[in-house]
C-alpha atoms as a PDB file:
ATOM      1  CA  UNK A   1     -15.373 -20.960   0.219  1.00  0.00           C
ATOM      2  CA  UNK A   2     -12.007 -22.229   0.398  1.00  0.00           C
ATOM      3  CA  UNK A   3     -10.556 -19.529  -1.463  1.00  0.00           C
ATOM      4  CA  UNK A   4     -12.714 -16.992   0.954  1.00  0.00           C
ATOM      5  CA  UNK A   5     -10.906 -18.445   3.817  1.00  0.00           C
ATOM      6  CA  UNK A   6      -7.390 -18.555   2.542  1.00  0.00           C
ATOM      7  CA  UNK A   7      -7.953 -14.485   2.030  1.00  0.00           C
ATOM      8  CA  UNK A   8      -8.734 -14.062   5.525  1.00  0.00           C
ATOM      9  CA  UNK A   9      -5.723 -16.246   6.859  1.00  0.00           C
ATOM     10  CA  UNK A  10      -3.242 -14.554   4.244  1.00  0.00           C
ATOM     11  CA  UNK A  11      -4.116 -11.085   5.414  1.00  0.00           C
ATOM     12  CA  UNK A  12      -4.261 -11.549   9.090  1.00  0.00           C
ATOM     13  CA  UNK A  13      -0.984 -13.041   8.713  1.00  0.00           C
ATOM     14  CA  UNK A  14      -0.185  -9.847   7.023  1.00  0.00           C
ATOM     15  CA  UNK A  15      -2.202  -7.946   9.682  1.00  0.00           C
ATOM     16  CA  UNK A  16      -0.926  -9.449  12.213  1.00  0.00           C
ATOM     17  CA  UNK A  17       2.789  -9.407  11.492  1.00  0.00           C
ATOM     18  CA  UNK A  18       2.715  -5.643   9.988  1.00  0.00           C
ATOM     19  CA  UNK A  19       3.821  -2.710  12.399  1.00  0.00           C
ATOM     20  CA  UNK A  20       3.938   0.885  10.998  1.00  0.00           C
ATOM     21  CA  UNK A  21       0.491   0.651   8.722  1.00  0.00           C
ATOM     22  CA  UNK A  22      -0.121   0.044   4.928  1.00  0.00           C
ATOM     23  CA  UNK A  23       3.333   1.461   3.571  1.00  0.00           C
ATOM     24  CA  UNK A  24       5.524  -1.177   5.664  1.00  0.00           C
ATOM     25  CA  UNK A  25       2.722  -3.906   4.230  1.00  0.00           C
ATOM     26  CA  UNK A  26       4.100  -3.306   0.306  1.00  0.00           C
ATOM     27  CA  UNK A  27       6.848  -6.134   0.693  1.00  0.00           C
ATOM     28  CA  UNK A  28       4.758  -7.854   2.708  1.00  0.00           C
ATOM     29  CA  UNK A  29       1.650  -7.585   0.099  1.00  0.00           C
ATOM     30  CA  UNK A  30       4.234  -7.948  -2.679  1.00  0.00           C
ATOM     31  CA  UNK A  31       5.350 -10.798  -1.764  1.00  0.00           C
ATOM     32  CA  UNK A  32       1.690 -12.547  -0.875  1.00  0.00           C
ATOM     33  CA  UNK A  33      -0.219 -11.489  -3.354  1.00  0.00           C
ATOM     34  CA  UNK A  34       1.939 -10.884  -6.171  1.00  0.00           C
ATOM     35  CA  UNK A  35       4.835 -13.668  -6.003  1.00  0.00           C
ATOM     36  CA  UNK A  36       3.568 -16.554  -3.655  1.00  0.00           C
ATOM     37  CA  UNK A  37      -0.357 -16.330  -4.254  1.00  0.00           C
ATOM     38  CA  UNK A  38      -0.429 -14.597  -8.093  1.00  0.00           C
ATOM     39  CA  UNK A  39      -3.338 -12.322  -7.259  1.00  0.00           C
ATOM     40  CA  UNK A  40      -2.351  -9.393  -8.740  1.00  0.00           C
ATOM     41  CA  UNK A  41       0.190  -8.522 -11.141  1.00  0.00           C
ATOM     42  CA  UNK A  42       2.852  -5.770  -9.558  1.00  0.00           C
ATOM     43  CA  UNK A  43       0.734  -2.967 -11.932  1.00  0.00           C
ATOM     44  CA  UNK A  44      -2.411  -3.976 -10.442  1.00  0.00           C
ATOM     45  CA  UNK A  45      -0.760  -3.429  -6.452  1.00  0.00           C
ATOM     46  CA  UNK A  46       0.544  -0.649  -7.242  1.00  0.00           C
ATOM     47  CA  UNK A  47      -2.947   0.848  -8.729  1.00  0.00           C
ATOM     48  CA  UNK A  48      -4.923  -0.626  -5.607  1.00  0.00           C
ATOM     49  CA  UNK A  49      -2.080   0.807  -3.665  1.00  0.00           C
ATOM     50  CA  UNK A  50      -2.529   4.342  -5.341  1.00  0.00           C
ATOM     51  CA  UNK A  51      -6.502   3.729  -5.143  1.00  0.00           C
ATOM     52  CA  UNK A  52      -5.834   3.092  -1.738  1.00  0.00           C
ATOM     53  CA  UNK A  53      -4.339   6.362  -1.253  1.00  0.00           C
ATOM     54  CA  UNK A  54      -7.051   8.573  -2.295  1.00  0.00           C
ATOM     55  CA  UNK A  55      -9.771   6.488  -1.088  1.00  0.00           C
ATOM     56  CA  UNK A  56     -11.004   7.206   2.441  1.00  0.00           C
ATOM     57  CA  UNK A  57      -9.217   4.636   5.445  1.00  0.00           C
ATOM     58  CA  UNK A  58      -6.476   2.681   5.909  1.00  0.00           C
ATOM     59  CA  UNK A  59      -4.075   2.015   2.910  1.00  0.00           C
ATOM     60  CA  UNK A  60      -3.695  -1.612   3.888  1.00  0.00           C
ATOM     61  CA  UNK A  61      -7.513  -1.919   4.805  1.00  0.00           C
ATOM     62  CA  UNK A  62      -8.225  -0.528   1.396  1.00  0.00           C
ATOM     63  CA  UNK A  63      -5.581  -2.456  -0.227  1.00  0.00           C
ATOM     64  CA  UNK A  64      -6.907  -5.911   1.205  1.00  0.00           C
ATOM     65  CA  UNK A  65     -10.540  -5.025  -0.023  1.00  0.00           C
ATOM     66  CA  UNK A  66      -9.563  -4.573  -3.823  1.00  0.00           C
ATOM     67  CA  UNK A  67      -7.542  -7.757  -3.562  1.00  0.00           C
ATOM     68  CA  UNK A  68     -11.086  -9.575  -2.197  1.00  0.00           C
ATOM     69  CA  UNK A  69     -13.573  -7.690  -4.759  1.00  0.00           C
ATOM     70  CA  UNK A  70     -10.928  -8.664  -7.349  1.00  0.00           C
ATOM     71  CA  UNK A  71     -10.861 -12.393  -6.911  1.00  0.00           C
ATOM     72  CA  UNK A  72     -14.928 -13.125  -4.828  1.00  0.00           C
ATOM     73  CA  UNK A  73     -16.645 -10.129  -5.279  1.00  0.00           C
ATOM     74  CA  UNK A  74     -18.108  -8.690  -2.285  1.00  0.00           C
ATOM     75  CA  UNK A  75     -17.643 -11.973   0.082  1.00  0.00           C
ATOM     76  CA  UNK A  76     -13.835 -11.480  -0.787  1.00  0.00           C
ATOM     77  CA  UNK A  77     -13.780  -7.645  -0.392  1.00  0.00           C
ATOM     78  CA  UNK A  78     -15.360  -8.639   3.228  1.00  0.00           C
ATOM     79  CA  UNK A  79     -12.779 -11.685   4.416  1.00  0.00           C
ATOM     80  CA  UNK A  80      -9.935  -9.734   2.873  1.00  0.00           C
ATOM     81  CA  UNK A  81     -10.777  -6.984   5.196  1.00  0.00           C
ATOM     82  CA  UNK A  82     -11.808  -8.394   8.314  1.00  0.00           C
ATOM     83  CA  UNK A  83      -8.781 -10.728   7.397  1.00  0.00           C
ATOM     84  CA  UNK A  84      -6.639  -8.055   7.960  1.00  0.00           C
ATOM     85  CA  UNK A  85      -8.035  -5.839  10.581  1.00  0.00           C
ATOM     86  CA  UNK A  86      -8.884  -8.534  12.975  1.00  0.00           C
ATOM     87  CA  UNK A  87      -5.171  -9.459  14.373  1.00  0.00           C
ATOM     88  CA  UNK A  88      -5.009  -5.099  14.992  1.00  0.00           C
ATOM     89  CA  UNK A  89      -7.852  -5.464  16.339  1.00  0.00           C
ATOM     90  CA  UNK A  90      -7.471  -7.722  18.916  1.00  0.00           C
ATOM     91  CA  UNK A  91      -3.835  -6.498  19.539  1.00  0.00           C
ATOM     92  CA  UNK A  92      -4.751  -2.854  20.482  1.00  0.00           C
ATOM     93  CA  UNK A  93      -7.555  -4.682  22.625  1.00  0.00           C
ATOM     94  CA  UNK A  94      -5.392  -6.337  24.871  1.00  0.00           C
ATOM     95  CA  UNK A  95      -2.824  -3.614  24.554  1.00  0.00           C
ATOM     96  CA  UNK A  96      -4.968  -0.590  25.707  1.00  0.00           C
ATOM     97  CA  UNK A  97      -5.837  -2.697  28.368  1.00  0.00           C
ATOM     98  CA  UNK A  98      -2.262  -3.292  30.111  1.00  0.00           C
ATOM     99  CA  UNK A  99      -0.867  -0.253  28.236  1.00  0.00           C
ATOM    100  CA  UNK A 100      -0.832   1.747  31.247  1.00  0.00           C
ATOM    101  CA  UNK A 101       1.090  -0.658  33.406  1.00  0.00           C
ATOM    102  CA  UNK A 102       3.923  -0.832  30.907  1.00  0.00           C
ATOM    103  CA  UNK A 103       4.131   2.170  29.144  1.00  0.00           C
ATOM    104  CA  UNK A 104       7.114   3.571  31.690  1.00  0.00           C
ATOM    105  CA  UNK A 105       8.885   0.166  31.016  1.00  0.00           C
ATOM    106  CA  UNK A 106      12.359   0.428  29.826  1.00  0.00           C
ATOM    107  CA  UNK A 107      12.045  -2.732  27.757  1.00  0.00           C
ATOM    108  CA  UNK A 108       8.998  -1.539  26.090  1.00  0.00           C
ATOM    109  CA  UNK A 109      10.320   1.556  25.244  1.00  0.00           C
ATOM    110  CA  UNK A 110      13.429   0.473  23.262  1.00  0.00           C
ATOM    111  CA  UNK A 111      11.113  -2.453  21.821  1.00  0.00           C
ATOM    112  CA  UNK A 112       9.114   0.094  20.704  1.00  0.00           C
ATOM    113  CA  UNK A 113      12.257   2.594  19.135  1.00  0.00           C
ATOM    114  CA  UNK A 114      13.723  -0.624  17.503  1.00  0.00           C
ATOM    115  CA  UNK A 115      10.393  -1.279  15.843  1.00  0.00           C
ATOM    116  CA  UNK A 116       9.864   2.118  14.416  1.00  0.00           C
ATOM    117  CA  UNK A 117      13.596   1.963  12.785  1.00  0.00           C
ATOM    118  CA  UNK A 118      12.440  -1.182  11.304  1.00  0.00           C
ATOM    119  CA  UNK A 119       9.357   0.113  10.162  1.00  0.00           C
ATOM    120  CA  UNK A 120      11.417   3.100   8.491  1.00  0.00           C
ATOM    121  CA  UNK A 121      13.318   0.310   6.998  1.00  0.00           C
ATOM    122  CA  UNK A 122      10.300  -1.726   5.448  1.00  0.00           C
ATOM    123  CA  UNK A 123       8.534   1.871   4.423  1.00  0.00           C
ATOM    124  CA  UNK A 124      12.077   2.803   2.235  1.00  0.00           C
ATOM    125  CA  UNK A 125      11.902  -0.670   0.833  1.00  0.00           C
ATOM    126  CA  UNK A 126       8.337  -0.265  -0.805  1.00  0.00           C
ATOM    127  CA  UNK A 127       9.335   3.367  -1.723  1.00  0.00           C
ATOM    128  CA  UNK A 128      12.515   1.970  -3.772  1.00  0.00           C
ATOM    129  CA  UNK A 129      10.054  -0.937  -5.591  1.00  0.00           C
ATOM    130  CA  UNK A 130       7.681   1.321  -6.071  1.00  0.00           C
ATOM    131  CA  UNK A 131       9.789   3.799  -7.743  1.00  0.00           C
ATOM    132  CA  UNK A 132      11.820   1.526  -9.483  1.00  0.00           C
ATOM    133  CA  UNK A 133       8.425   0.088 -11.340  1.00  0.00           C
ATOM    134  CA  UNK A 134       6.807   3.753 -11.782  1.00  0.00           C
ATOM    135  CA  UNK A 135       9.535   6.265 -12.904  1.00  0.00           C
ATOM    136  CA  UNK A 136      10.216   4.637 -16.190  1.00  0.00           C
ATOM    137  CA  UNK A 137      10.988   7.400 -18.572  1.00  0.00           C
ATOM    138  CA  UNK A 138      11.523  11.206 -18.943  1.00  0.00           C
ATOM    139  CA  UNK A 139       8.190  11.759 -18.303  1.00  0.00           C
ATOM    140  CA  UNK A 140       7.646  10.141 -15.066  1.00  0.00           C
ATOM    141  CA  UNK A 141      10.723  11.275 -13.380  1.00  0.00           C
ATOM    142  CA  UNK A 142       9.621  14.350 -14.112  1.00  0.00           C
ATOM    143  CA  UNK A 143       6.236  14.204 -12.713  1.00  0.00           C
ATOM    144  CA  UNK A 144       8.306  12.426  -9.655  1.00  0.00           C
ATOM    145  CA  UNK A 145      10.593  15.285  -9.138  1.00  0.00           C
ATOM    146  CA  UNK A 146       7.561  17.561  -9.355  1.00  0.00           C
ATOM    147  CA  UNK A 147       5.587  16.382  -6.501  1.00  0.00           C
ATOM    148  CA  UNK A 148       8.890  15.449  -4.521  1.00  0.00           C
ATOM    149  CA  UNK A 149       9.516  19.194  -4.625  1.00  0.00           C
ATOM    150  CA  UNK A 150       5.911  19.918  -3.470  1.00  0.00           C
ATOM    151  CA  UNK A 151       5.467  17.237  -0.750  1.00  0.00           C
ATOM    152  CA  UNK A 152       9.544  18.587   0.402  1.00  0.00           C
ATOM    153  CA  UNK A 153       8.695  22.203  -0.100  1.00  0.00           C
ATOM    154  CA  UNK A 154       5.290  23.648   0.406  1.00  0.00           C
ATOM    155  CA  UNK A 155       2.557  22.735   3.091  1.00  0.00           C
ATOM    156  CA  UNK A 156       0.664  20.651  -0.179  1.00  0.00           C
ATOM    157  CA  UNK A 157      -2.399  18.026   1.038  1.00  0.00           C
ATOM    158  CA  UNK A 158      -1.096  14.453  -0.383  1.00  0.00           C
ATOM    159  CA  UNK A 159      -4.763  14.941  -1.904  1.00  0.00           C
ATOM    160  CA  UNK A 160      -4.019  17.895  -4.256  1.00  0.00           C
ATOM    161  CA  UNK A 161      -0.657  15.714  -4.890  1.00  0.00           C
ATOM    162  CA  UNK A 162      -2.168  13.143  -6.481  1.00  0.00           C
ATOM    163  CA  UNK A 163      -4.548  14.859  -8.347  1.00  0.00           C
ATOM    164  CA  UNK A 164      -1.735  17.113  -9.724  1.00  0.00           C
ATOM    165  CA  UNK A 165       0.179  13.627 -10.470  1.00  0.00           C
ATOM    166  CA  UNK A 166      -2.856  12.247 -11.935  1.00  0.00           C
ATOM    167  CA  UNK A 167      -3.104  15.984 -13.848  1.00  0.00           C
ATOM    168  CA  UNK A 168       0.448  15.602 -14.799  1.00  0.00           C
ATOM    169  CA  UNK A 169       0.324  11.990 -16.169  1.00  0.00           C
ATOM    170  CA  UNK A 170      -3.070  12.885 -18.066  1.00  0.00           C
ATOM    171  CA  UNK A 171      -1.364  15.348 -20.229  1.00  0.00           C
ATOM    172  CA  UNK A 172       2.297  14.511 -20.114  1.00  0.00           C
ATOM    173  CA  UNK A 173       2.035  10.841 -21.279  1.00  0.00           C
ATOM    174  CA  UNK A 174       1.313   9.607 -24.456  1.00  0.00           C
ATOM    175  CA  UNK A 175      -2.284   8.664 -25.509  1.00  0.00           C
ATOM    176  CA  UNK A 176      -2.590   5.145 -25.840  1.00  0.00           C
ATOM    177  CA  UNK A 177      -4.515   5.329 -29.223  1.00  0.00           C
ATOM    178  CA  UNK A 178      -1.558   7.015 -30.336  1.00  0.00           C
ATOM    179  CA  UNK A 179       0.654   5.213 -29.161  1.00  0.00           C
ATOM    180  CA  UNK A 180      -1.418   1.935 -31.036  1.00  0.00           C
ATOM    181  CA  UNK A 181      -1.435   4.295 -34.547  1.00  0.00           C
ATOM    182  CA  UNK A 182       2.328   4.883 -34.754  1.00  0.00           C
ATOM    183  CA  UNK A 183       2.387   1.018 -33.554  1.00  0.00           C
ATOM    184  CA  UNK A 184       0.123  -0.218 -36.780  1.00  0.00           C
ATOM    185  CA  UNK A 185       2.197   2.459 -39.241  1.00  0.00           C
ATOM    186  CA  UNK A 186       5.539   0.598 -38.810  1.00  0.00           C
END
């Protein structure tokens, strides 16, 4: 139970502190669940964070409910989540209610522009961990450059992205059995 609870308070913390959605969570996350709380290994976020890409919903929702089904099964899938959508929750609440009343306010609006630089800030900061733990050879920068140019270049669906990633990795990387053959030659 303890361990149920301490889900839910990590990721409303997370929730609650998080503008700009699941992309400007990844330090956030990172730093949680990988280096404070040992989770997940950086691998393993990166996978739920790719899972939680293709899977329908929020990235961080998604995100939070792998991290739960990984450690308590379906009681952690469920804390983890309502963990982290409760603080949104409960902030667009009272929001939408006075939203009206201060959405012509000056100090609102530049709160507002000054949070969405920050959130481009946090969302470059995952991109350059992520990338720095996923283009590792040849073979990945390639497959990076590839679906850079697509995503840049021509009106692609992120979907048919990462299937053509997931395409490209299937075929361009080395099989692990292969890999474990040359391995027991030497």
């Amino acid at each position: 139970m303890k361990l149920l609870v301490q889900l839910f308070l990590i990721f409303a913390k997370m929730g609650a502190v998080t503008f700009g959605g699941g992309y400007a969570m990844l330090p956030i996350l990172q730093r949680e669940v990988v280096d404070n709380h040992h989770w997940a290994s950086d691998e393993e976020l990166m996978d739920y964070y790719a899972l939680g890409q293709v899977t329908p919903g929020m990235i961080a929702v998604n995100v939070a409910t792998f991290i739960g089904l990984k450690l308590k099964g379906f009681w952690g899938g469920i804390f983890a989540t309502l963990g982290v959508i409760t603080p949104s929750m409960i902030i667009i609440t009272t929001i939408a209610m006075f939203l009206t009343r201060f959405e012509e306010n000056p100090y609102v609006v530049h709160a507002f522009t000054g949070i969405r630089a920050c959130v481009c800030v946090l969302i470059l900061d995952a991109v350059l961990k992520l990338g720095k733990k996923s283009v590792k050879d040849k073979r990945t920068l390639f497959i990076f450059l590839c679906i850079l140019c697509l995503s840049l270049f021509a009106p692609v669906s992120p979907v048919f992205s990462v299937i053509a990633a997931g395409a490209g990795g299937f075929f361009l990387m080395p099989s692990v059995k292969k890999e474990k053959k040359e391995g027991e030659s030497r």
